[in-house]
Protein backbone atom coordinates (compact mmCIF):
# COMPACT_ATOMS: atom_id res chain seq x y z
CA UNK A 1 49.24 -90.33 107.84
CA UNK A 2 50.58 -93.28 105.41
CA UNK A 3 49.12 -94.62 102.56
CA UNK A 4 46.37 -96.78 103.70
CA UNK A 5 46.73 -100.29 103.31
CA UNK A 6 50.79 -100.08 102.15
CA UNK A 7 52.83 -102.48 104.04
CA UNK A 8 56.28 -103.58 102.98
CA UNK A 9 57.62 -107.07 104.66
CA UNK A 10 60.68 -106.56 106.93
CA UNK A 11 63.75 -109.07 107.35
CA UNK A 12 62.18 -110.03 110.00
CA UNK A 13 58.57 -110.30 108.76
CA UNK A 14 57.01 -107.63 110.37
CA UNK A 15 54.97 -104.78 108.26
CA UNK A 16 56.90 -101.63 107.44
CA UNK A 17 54.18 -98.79 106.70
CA UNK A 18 55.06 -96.60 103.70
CA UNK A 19 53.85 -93.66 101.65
CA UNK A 20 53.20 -94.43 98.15
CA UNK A 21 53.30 -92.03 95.04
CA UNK A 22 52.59 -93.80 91.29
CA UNK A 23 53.97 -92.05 88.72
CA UNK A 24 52.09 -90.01 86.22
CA UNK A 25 53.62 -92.49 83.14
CA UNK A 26 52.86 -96.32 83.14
CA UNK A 27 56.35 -97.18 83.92
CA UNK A 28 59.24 -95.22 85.63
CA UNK A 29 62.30 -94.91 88.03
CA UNK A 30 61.10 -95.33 91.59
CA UNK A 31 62.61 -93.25 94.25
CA UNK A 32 62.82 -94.22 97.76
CA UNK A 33 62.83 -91.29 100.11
CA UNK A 34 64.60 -91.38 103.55
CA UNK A 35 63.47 -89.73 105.84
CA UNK A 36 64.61 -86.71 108.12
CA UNK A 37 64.46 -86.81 111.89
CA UNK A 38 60.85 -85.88 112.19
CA UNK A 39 59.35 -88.65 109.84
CA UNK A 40 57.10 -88.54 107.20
CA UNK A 41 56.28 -84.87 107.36
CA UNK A 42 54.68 -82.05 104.47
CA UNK A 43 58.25 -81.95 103.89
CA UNK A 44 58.97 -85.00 103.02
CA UNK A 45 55.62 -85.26 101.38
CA UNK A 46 56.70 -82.57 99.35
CA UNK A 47 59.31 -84.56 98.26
CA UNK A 48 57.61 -86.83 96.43
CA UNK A 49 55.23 -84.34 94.72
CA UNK A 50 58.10 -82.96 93.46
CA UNK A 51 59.61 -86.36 92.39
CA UNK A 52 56.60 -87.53 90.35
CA UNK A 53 56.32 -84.21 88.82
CA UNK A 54 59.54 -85.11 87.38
CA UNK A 55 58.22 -88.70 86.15
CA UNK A 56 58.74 -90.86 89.14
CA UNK A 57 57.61 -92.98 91.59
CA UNK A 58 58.00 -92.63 95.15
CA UNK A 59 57.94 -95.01 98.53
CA UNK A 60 58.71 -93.46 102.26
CA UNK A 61 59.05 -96.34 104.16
CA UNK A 62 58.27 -95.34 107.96
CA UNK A 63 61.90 -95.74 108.94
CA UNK A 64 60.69 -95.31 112.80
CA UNK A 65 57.73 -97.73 112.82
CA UNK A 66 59.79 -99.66 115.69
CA UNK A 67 60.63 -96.94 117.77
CA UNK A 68 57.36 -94.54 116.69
CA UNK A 69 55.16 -95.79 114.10
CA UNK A 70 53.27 -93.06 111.83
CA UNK A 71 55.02 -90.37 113.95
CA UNK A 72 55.10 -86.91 112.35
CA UNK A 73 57.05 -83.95 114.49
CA UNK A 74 57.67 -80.11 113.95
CA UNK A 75 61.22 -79.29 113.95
CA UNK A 76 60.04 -75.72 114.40
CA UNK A 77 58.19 -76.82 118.03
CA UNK A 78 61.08 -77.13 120.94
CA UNK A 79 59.36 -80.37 122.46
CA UNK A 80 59.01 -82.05 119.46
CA UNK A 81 62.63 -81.15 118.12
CA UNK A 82 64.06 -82.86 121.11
CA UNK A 83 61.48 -85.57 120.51
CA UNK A 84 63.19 -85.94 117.16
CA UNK A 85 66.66 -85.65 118.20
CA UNK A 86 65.82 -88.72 120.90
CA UNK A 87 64.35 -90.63 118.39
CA UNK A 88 67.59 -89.69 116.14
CA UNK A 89 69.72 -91.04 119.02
CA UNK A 90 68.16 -94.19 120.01
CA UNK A 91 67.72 -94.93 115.95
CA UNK A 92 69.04 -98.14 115.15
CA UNK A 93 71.34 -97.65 111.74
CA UNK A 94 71.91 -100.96 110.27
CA UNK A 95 68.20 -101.78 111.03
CA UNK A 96 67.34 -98.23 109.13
CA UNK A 97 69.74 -99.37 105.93
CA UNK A 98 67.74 -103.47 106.22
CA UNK A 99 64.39 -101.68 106.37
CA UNK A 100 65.65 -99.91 102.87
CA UNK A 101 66.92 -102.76 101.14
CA UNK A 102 63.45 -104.41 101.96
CA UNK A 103 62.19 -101.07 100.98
CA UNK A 104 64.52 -100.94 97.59
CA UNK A 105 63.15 -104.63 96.75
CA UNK A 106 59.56 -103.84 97.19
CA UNK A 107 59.94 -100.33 94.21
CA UNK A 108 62.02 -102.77 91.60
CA UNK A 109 58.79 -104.85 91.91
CA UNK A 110 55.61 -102.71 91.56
CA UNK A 111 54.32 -102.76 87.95
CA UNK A 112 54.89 -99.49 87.31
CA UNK A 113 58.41 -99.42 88.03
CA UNK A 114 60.87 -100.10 84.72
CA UNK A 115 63.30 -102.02 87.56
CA UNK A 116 65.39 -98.99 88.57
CA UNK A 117 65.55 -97.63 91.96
CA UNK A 118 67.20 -94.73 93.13
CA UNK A 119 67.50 -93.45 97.02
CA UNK A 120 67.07 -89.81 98.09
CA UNK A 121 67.76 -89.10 101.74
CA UNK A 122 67.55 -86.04 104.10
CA UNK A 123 69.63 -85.73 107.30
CA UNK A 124 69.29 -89.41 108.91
CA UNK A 125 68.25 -90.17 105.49
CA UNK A 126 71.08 -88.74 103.73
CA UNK A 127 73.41 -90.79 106.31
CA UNK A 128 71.45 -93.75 105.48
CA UNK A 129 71.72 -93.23 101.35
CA UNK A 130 75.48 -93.00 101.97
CA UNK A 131 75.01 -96.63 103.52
CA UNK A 132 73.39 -97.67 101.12
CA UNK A 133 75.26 -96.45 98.20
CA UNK A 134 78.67 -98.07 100.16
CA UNK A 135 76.42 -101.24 100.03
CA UNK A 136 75.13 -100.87 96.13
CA UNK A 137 71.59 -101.76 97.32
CA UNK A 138 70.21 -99.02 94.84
CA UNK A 139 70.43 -97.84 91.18
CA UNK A 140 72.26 -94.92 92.40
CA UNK A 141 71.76 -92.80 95.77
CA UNK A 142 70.87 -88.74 96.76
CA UNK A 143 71.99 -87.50 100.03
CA UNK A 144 71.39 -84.10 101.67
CA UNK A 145 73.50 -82.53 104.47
CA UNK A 146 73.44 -86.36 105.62
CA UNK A 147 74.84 -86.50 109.35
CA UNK A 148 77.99 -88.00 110.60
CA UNK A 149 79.32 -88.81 106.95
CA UNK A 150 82.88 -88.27 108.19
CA UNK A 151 82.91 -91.11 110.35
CA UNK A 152 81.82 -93.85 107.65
CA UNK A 153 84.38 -92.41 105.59
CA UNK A 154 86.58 -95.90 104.90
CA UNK A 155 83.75 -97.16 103.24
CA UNK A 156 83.67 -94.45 100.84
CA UNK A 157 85.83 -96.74 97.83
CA UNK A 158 83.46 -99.29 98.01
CA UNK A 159 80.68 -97.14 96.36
CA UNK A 160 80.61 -98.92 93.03
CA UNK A 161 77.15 -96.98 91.46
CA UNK A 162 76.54 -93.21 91.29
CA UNK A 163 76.62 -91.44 94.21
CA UNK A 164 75.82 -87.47 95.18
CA UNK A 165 75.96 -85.53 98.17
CA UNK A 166 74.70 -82.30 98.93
CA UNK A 167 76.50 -80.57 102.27
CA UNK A 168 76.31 -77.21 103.56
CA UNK A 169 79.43 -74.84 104.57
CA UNK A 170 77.74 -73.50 107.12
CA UNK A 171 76.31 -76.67 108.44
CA UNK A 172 76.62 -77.13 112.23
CA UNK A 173 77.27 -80.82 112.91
CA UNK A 174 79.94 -80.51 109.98
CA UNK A 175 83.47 -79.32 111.55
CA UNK A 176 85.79 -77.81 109.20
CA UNK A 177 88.25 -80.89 109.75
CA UNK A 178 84.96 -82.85 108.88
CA UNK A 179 84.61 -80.64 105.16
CA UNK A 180 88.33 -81.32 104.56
CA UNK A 181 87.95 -85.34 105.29
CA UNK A 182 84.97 -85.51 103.27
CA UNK A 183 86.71 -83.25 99.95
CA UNK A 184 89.72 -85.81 100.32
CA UNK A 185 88.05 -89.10 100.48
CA UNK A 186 85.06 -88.86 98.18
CA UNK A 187 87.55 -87.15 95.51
CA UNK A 188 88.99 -89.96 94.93
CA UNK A 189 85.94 -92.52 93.90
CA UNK A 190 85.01 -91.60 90.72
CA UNK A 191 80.95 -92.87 91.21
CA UNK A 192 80.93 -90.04 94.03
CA UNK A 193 80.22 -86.39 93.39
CA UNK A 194 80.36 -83.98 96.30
CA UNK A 195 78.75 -80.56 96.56
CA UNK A 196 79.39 -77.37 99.23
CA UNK A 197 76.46 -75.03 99.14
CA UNK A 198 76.64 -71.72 101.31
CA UNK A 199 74.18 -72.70 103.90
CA UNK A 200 73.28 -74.21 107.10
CA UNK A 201 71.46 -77.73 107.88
CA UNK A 202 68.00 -78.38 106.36
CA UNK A 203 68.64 -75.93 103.55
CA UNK A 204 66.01 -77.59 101.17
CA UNK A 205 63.38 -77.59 104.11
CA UNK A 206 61.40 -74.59 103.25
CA UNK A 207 60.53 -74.45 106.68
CA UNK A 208 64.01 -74.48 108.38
CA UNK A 209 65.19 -70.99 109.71
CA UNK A 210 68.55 -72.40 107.41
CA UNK A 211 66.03 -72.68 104.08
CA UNK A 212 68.34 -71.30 100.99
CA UNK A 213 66.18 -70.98 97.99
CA UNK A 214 69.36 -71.01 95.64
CA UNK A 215 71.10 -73.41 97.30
CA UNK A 216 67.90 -75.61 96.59
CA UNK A 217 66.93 -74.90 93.59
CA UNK A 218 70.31 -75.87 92.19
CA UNK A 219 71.30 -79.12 94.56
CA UNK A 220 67.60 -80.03 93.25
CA UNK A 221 68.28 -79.68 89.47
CA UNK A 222 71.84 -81.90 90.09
CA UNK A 223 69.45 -84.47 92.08
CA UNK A 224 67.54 -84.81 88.95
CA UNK A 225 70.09 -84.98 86.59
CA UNK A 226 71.02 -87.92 88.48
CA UNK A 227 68.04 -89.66 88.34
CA UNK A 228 67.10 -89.28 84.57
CA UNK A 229 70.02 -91.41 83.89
CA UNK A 230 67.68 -94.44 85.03
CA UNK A 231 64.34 -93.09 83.00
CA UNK A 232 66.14 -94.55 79.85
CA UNK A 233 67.26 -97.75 81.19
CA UNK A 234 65.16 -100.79 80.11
């Protein structure tokens, strides 16, 4: 379930539920979290304890609250997979990105946030960071094995704030003539880093049948190397 009682205001005015995490310090860098496919699951929950075990704050937004409000699936349960994947496919992008600006907006303004946001995001959500690091909504932006990246790649030079992205060689919805677009186009923006790990989709989801500890353990300790670079901003 969310947070009880969080609601973040939409564009359109309409209440966004979220799951909120304060940090352990009395200020800090707060981290929006994107979701995967399946919502606001242990996963993702996971997610954040890690995060403010690291000295941040954390909001999930409920990126699906039109389509499937407090919805939590089990990529490991056939029905609810394809439930996911339908949910994936009727998922309305450039609503997603609005509902994380609104989402960005409401972290720079909580009082225990020192005014720097950051964006971490996990399949849809790691699509949806690249959006919004292309649209320098956020501090800097985190995705992971983020779908479809190859076809948003002519926005890639407009990423103007620190950007990383964490893809898998053995990834299924990444072709190799998707790998070789993405090494060619995000080499050359300097605010973009880029990293192959030998694994499938999902590898940080410990339980994905593609779950690499390795792979996680280090794409995790470049994520947060990131993000320290806004504990020291004032």
């Amino acid at each position: 379930m969310l947070t009880d009682g969080v609601k973040i205001t939409s564009s359109s005015g309409e209440a966004i539920g979220a799951y909120l995490a304060k940090p352990a310090i009395a200020s800090a860098p707060i981290v929006v979290i994107a979701q995967e496919i399946f919502g606001i699951t242990p996963f993702i929950k996971g997610v954040v304890d890690w995060l403010v075990d690291a000295g941040f704050g954390c909001v999930c937004p409920d990126l699906y609250w039109r389509q499937a409000p407090n919805i939590e699936l089990d990529a490991n349960i056939p029905s609810e997979r394809e439930q996911a994947l339908t949910l994936f496919r009727n998922f309305d992008m450039e609503a997603g990105v609005d509902d994380l600006k609104c989402t960005i907006e409401y972290a720079r303004a909580l009082p225990f946030s020192n005014g720097r946001v950051a964006v971490v995001g996990y399949c849809l959500g790691g699509a949806l960071a690249f959006d919004v690091a292309a649209l320098s909504l956020a501090d800097c932006a985190v995705g992971y094995y983020g779908v479809g990246l190859e076809k948003k790649i002519s926005r890639v030079p407009a990423i103007s704030r620190p950007a990383m992205f964490h893809m898998g060689t053995q990834d299924h919805y990444v072709t190799a003539e998707s790998s070789s677009t993405l090494d060619e186009h995000f080499g050359k923006n300097k605010n973009v880093s880029l990293h192959w790990y030998s694994a499938g989709h999902s590898f940080v989801r410990s339980s994905s049948p593609n779950f690499d500890q390795a792979a996680t353990t280090l794409a995790n300790a470049r994520t947060l190397e990131l993000l320290a670079t806004l504990k020291d901003a004032t």
